[in-house]
C-alpha atoms as a PDB file:
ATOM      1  CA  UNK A   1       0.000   0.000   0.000  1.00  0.00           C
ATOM      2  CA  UNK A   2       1.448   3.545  -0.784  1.00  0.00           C
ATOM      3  CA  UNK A   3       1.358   6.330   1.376  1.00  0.00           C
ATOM      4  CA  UNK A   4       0.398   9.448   0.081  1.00  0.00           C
ATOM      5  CA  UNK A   5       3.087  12.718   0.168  1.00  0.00           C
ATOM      6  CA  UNK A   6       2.593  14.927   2.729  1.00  0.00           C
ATOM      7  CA  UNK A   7       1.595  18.458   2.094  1.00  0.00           C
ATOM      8  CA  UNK A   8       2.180  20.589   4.608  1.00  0.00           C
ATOM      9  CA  UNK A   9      -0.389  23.896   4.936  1.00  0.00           C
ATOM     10  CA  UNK A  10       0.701  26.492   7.491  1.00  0.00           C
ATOM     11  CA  UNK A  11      -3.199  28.064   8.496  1.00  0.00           C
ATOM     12  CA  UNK A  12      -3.771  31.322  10.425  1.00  0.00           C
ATOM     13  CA  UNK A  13      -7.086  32.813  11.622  1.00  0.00           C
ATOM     14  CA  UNK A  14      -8.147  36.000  12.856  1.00  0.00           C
ATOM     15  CA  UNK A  15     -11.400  35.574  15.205  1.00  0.00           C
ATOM     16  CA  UNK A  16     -13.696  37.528  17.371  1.00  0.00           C
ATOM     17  CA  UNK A  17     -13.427  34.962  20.285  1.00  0.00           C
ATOM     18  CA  UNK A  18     -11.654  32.406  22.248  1.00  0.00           C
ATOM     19  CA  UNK A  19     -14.324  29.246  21.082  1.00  0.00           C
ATOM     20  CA  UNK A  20     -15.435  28.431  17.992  1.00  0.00           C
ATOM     21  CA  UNK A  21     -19.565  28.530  17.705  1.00  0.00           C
ATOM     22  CA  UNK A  22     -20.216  31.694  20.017  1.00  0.00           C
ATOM     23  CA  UNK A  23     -17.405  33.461  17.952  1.00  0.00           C
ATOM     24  CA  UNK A  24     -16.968  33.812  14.804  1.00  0.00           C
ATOM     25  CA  UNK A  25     -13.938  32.848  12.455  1.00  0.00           C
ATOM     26  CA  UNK A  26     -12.849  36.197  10.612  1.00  0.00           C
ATOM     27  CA  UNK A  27     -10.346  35.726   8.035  1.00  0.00           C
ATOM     28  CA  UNK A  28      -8.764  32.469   6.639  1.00  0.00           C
ATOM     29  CA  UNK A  29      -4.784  32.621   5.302  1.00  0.00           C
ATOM     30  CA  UNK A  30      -3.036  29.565   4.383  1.00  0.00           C
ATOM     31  CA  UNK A  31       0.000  28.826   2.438  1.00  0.00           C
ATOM     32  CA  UNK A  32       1.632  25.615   1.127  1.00  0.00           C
ATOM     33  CA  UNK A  33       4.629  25.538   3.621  1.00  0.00           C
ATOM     34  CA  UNK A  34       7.677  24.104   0.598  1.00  0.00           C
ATOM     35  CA  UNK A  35       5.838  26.819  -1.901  1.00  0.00           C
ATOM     36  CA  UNK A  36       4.486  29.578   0.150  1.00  0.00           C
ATOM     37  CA  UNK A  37       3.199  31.587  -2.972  1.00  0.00           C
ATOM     38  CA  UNK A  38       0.668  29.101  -3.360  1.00  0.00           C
ATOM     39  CA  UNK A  39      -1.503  30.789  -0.952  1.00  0.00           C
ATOM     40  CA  UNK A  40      -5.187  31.679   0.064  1.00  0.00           C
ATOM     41  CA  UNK A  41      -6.756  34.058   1.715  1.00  0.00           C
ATOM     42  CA  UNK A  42     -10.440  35.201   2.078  1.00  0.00           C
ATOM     43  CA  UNK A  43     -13.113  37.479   5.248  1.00  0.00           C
ATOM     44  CA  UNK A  44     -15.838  35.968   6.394  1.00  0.00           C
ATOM     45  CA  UNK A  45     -18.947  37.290   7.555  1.00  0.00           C
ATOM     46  CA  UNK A  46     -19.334  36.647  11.416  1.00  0.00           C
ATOM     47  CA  UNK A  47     -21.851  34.071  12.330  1.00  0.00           C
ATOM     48  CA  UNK A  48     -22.808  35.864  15.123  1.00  0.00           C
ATOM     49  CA  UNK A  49     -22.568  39.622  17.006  1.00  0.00           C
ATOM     50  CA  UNK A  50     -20.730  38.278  19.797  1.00  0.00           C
ATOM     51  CA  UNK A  51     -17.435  39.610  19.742  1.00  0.00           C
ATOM     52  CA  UNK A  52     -14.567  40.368  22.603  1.00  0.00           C
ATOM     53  CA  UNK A  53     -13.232  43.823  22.728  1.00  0.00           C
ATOM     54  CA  UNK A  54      -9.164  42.483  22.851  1.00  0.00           C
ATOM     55  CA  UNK A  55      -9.523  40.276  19.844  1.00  0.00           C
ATOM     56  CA  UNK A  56     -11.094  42.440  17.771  1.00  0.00           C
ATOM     57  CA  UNK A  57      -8.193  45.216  19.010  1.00  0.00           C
ATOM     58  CA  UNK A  58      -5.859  42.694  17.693  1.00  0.00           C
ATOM     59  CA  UNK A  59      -7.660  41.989  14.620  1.00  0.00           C
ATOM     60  CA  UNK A  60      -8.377  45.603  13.615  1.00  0.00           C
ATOM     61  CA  UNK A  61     -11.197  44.365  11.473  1.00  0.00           C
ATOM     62  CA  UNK A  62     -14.766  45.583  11.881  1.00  0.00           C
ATOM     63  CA  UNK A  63     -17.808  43.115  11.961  1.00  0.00           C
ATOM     64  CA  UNK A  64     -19.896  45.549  10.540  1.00  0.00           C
ATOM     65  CA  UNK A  65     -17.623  45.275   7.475  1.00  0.00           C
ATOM     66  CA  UNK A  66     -17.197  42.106   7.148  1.00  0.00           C
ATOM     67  CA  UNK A  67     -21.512  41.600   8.079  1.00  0.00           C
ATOM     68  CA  UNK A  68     -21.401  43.609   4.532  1.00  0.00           C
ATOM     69  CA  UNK A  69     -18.077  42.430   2.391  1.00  0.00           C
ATOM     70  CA  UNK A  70     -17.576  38.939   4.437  1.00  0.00           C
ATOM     71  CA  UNK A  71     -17.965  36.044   2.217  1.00  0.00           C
ATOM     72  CA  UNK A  72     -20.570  33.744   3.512  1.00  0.00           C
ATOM     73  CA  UNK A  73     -19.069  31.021   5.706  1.00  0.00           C
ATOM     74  CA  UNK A  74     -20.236  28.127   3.486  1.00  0.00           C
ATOM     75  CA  UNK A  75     -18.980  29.759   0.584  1.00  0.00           C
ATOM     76  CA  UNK A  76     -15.511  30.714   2.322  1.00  0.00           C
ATOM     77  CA  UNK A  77     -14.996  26.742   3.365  1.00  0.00           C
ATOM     78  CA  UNK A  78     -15.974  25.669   0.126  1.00  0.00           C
ATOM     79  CA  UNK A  79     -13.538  27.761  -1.749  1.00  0.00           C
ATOM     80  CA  UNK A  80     -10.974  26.922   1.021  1.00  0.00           C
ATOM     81  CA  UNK A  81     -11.535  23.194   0.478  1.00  0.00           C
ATOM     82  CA  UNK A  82     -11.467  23.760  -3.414  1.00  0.00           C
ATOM     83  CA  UNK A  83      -7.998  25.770  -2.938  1.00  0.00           C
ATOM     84  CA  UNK A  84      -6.622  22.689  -0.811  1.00  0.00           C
ATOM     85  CA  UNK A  85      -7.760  19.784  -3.404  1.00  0.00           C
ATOM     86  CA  UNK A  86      -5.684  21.677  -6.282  1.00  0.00           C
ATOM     87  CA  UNK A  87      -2.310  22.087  -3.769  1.00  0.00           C
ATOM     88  CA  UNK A  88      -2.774  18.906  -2.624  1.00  0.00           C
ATOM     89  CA  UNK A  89      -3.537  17.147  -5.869  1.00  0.00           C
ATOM     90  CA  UNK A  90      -4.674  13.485  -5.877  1.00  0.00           C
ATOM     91  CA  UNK A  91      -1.956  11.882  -4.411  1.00  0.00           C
ATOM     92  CA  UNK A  92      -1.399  13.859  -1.370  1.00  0.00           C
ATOM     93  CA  UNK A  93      -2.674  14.329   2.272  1.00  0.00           C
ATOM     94  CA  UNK A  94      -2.879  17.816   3.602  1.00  0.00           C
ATOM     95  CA  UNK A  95      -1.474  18.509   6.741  1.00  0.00           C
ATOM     96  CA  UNK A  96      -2.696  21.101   9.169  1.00  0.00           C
ATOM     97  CA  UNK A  97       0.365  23.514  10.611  1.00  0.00           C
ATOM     98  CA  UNK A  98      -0.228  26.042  13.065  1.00  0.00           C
ATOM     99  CA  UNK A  99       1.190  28.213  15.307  1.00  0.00           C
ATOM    100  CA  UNK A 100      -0.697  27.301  18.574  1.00  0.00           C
ATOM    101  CA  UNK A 101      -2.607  24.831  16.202  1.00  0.00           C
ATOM    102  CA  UNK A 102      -5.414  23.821  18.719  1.00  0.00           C
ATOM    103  CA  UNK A 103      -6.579  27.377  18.452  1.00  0.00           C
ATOM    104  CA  UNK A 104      -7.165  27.654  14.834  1.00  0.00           C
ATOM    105  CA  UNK A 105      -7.445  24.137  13.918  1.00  0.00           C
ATOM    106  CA  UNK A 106     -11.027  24.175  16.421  1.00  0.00           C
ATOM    107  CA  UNK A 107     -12.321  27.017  14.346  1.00  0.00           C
ATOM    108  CA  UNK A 108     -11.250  25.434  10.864  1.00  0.00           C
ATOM    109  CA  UNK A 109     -12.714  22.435  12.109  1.00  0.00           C
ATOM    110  CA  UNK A 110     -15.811  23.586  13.006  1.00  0.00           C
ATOM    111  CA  UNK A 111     -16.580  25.293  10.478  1.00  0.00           C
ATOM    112  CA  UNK A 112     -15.297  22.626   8.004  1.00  0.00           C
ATOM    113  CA  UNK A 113     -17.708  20.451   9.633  1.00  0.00           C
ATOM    114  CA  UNK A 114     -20.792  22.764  10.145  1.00  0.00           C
ATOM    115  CA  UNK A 115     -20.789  23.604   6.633  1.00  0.00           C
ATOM    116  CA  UNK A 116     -19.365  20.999   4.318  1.00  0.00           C
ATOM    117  CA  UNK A 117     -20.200  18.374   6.903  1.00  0.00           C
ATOM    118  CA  UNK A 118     -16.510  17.479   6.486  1.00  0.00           C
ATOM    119  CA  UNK A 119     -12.480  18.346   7.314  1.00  0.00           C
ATOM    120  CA  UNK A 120     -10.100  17.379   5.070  1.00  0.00           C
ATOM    121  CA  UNK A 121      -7.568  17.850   7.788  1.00  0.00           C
ATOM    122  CA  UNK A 122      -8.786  15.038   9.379  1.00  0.00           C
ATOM    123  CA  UNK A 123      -8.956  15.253  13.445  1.00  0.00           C
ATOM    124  CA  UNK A 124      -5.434  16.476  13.943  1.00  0.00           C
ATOM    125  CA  UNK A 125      -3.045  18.981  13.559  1.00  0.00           C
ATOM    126  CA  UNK A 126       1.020  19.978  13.751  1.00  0.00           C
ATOM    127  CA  UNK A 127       1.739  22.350  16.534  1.00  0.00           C
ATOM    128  CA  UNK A 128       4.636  24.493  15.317  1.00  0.00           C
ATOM    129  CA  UNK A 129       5.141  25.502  19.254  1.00  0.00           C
ATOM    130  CA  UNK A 130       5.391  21.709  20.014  1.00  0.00           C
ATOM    131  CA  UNK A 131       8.198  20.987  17.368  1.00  0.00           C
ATOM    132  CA  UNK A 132       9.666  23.892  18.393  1.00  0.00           C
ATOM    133  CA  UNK A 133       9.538  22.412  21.935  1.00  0.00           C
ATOM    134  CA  UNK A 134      10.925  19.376  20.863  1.00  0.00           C
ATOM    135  CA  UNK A 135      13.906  20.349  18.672  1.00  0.00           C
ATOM    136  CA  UNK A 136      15.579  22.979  20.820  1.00  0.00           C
ATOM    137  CA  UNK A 137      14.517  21.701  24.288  1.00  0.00           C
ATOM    138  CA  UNK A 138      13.028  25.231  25.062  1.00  0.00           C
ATOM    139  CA  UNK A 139      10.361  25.542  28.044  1.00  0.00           C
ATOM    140  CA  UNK A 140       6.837  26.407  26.811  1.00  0.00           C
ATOM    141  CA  UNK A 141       7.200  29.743  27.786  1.00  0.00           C
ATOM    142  CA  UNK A 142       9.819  30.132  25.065  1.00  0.00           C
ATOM    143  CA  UNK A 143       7.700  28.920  22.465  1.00  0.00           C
ATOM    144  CA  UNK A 144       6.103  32.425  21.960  1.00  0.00           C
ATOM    145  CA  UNK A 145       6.938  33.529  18.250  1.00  0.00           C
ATOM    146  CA  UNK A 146       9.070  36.900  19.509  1.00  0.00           C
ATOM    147  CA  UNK A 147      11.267  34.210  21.263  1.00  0.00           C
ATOM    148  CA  UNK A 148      11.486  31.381  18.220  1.00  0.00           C
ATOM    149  CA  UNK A 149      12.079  34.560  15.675  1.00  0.00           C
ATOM    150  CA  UNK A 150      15.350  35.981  17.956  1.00  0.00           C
ATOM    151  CA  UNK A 151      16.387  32.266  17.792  1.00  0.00           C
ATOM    152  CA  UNK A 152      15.463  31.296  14.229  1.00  0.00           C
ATOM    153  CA  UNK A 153      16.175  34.957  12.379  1.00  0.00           C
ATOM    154  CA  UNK A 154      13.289  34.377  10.393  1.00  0.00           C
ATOM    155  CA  UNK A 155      12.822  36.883   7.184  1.00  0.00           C
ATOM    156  CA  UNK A 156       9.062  37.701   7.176  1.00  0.00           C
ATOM    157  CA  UNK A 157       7.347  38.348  10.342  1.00  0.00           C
ATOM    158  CA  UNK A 158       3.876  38.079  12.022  1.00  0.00           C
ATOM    159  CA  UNK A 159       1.020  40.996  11.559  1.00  0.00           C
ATOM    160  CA  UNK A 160      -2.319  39.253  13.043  1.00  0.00           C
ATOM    161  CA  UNK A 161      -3.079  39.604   9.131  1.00  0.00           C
ATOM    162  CA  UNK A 162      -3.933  35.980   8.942  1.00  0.00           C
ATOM    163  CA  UNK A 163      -2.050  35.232   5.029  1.00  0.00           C
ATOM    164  CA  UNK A 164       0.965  37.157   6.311  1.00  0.00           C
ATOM    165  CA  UNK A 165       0.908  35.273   9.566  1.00  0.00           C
ATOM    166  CA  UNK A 166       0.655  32.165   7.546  1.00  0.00           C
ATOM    167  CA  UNK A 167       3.640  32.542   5.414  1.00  0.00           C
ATOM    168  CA  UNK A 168       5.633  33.839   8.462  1.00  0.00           C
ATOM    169  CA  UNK A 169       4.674  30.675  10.460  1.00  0.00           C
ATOM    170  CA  UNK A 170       5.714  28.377   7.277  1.00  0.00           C
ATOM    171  CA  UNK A 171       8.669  29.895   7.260  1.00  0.00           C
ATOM    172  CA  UNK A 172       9.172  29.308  10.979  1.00  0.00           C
ATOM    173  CA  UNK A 173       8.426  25.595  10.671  1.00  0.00           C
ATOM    174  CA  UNK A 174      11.288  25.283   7.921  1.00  0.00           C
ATOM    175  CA  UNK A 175      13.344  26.417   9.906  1.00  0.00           C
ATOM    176  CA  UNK A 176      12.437  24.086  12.813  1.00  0.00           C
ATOM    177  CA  UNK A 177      12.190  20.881  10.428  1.00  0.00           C
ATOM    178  CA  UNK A 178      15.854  21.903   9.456  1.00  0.00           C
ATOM    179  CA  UNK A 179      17.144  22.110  12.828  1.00  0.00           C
ATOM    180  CA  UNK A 180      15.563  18.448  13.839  1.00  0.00           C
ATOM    181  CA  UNK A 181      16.944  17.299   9.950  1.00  0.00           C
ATOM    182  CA  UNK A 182      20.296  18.167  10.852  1.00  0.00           C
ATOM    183  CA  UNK A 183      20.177  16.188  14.278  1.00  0.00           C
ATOM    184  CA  UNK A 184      18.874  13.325  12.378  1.00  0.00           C
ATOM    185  CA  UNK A 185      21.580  13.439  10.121  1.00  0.00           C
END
């Protein structure tokens, strides 16, 4: 039996909550970690009013904008599902990567599920702050992105604009997966 390749997709949200459901998913970026121009990137319009004054501060969107220039959420997952199929191609398995991947992969999820009635993720997702763990031997407290990017000297950096923050967290995870390469090698 052969295994499919492995396609990596570095995902960022923006959201007006801490839980999927009760707040809403904003914006979707996502990149294809080895080819980060392949990328996508779309608003959504919130599923609900309920929004938390800090996140939204960090977002800088508006609801009332996106209410009016949001796509709708089933149409956002479709076209994000559509995007995925033509990076992943037939013979490969996407692969969810995240920078505190619980976070956005239970929003993605969610609404994956609530309105295709499927994820193509699957159940499970690659923590960048867990590898990150793992191949330096940092504490959890130096997982934070400001700390990984004085370690790693990254090029692009993070701007809660969630295709921006994608491509800067691909570009983190290559240079994790080198580090834990080279002490394989």
């Amino acid at each position: 039996m052969s295994q499919n390749r492995e396609i990596f997709l570095s995902v960022d949200i923006e959201t007006s909550g801490p839980i999927p459901g009760e707040y809403s998913m904003l914006t979707i970026g996502a990149c294809n970690v080895d080819e980060p121009e392949q990328t996508f990137s779309c608003e959504l319009k919130p599923i609900s009013l309920n929004a938390d004054p800090k996140a939204m501060e960090v977002t800088g969107l508006s609801l009332e904008k996106l209410f009016a220039e949001g796509l709708p959420p089933e149409v956002a997952m479709k076209q994000f599902h559509e995007w995925m199929a033509k990076v992943v191609g037939d013979d490969g398995t996407p692969v969810f990567v995240g920078l505190n991947a619980p976070f956005d992969w239970s929003f993605v999820n969610y609404y994956f599920h609530r309105y295709l009635k499927l994820n193509p993720f699957g159940f499970a997702a690659l923590d960048i702050k867990a590898l990150y763990m793992g191949a330096t031997g940092s504490s959890w407290a130096d997982t934070r992105s400001s700390q990984m990017s004085a370690r790693l000297s990254p090029k692009s950096k993070g701007d809660h604009q969630a295709l921006h923050d994608a491509q800067y967290q691909a570009e983190l995870f290559r240079l994790i997966r080198g580090i834990v390469q080279r002490q394989c090698s």
